[in-house]
Every structure is written in structure tokens, then in C-alpha cells.
C-alpha atoms as a PDB file:
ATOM      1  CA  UNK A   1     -17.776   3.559  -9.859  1.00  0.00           C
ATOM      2  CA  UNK A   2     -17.503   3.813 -13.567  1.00  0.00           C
ATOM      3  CA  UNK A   3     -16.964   7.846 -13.252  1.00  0.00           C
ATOM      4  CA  UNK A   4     -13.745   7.000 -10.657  1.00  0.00           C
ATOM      5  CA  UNK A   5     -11.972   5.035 -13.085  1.00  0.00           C
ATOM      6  CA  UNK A   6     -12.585   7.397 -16.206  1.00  0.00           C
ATOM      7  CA  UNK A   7     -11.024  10.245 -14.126  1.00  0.00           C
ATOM      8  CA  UNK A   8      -8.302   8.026 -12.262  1.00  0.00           C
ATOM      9  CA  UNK A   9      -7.919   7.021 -16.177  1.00  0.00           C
ATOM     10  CA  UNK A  10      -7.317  10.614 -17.249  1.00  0.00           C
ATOM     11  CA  UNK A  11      -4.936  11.748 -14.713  1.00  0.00           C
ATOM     12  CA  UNK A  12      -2.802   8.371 -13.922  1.00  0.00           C
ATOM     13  CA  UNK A  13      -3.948   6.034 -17.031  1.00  0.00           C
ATOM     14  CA  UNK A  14      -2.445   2.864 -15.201  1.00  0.00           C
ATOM     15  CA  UNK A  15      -4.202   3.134 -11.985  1.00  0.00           C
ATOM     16  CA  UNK A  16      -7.690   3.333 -13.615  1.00  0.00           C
ATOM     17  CA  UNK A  17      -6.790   0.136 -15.638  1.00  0.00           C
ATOM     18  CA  UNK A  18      -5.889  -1.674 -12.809  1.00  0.00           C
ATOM     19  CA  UNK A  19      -9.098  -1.115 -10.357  1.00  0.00           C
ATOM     20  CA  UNK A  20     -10.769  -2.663 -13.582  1.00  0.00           C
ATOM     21  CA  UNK A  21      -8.664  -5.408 -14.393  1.00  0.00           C
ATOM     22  CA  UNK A  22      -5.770  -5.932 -11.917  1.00  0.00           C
ATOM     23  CA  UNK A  23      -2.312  -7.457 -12.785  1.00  0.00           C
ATOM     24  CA  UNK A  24      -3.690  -8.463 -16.496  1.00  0.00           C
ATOM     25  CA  UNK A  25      -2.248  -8.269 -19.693  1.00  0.00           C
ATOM     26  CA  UNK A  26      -4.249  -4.810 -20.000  1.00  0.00           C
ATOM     27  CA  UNK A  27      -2.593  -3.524 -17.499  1.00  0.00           C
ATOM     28  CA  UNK A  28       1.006  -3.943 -18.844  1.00  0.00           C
ATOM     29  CA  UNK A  29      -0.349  -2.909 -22.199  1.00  0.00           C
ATOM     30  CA  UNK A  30      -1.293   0.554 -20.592  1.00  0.00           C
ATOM     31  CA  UNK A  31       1.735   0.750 -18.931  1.00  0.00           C
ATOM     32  CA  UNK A  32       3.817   0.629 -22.240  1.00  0.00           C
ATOM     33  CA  UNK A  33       1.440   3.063 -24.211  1.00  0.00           C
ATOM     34  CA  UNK A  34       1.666   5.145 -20.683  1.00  0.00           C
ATOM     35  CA  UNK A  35       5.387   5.069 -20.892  1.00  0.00           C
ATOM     36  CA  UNK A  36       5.652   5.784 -25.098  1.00  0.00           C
ATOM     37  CA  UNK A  37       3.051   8.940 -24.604  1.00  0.00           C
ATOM     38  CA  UNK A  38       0.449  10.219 -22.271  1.00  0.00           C
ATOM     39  CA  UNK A  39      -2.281  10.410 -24.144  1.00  0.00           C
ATOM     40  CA  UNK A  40      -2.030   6.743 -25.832  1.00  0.00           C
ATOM     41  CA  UNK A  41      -2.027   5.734 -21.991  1.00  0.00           C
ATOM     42  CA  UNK A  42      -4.900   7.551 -21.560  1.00  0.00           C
ATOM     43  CA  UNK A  43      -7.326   6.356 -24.851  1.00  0.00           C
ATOM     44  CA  UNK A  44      -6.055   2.406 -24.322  1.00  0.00           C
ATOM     45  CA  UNK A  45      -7.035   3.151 -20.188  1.00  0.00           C
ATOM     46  CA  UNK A  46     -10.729   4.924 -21.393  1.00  0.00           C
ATOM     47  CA  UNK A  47     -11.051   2.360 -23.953  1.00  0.00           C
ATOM     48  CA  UNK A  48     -10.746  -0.872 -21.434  1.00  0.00           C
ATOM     49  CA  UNK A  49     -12.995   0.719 -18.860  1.00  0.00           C
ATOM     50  CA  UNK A  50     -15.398   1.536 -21.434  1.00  0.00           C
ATOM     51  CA  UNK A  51     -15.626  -1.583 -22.967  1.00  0.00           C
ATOM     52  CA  UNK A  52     -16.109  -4.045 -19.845  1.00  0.00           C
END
């Protein structure tokens, strides 16, 4: 399941933060860093999946 969320991570950051953490403070984290630049989005989203 990990390898879903890493790619759901790289195309729509958000999405693969939430199947790992729902409606937490992660999630609205990534959705900042998602809306101030893509690719912040995207390291924060790898970097909560990979770490849990």
C-alpha cells in the first residue's frame, strides 16, 4: 500500500497524505506547502509517508 501513497504523493501531494493520516495537522501542513509550490507539497507528502 506503501507504493500507492508514494505515487498518489507525487502526482496530488495532499491525497497521499491523507490515506496516511486523514484530517490531521499533516494534512493541512501539506496543503499549505502544496499551495506555496509543488514540489514542497510533494517532499513534506513523501516525507510523512515515509516516516510512519
Amino acid at each position: 500500500m506503501d507504493i500507492v501513497r508514494i505515487i498518489l504523493a507525487i502526482i496530488l501531494p495532499p491525497l497521499g497524505v491523507f490515506l496516511q493520516v486523514g484530517f490531521g495537522l499533516q494534512f493541512w501542513i501539506n496543503i499549505v506547502l502544496t499551495l506555496l509550490g509543488y514540489i514542497p507539497g510533494i517532499i513534506h507528502a513523501l516525507w510523512v509517508i515515509l516516516s510512519r
